[in-house]
Protein backbone atom coordinates (compact mmCIF):
# COMPACT_ATOMS: atom_id res chain seq x y z
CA UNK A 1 13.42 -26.94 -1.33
CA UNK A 2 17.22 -26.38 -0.25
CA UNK A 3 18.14 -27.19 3.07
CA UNK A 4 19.69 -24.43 5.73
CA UNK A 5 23.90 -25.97 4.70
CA UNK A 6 22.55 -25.46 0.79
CA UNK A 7 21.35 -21.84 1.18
CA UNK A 8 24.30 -21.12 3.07
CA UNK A 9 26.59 -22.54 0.68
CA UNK A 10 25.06 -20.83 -2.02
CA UNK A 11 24.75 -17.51 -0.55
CA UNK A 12 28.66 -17.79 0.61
CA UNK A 13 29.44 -18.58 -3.63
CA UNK A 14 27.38 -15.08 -4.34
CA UNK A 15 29.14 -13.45 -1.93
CA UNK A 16 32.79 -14.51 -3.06
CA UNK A 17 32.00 -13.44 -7.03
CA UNK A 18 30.75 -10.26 -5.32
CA UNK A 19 33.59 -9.40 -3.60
CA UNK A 20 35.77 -10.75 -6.22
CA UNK A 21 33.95 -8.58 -9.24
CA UNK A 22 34.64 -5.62 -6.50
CA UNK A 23 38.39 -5.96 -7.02
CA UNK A 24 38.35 -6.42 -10.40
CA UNK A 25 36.23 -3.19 -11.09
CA UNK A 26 38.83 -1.73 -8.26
CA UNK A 27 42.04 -2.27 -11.18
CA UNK A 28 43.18 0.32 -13.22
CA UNK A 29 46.19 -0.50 -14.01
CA UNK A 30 47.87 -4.17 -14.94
CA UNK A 31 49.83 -4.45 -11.72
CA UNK A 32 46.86 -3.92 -9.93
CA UNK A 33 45.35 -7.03 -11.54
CA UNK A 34 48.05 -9.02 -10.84
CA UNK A 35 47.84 -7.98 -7.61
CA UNK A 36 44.28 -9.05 -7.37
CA UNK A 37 45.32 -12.57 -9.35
CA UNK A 38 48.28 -13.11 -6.76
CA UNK A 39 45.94 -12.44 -3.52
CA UNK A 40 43.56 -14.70 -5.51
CA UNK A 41 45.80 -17.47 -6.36
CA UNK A 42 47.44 -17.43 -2.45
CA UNK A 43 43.79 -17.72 -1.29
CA UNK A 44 43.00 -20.95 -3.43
CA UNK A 45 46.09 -22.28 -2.98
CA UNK A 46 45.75 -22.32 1.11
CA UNK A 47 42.09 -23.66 0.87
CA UNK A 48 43.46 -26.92 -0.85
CA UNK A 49 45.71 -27.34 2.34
């Protein structure tokens, strides 16, 4: 049985591929995903500070 930091760590993964499947669906063009891979790459590059 998971503890409570567990089931809030995995719930907090679901949520992030949610929301980042939602931007990719959100593309339609390529600068648009590049867009998306720029806000992406800024975001992981600030969580390893």
């Amino acid at each position: 049985m998971p503890n409570t930091a567990e089931t809030i760590e995995n719930l907090a993964r679901k949520l992030e591929r949610v929301r980042i499947l939602n931007d990719l669906k959100e593309c339609r063009t390529l600068e648009d995903f590049q867009e998306v891979t720029r806000k992406y790459e800024t975001l992981c590059n600030e969580d390893k500070n």
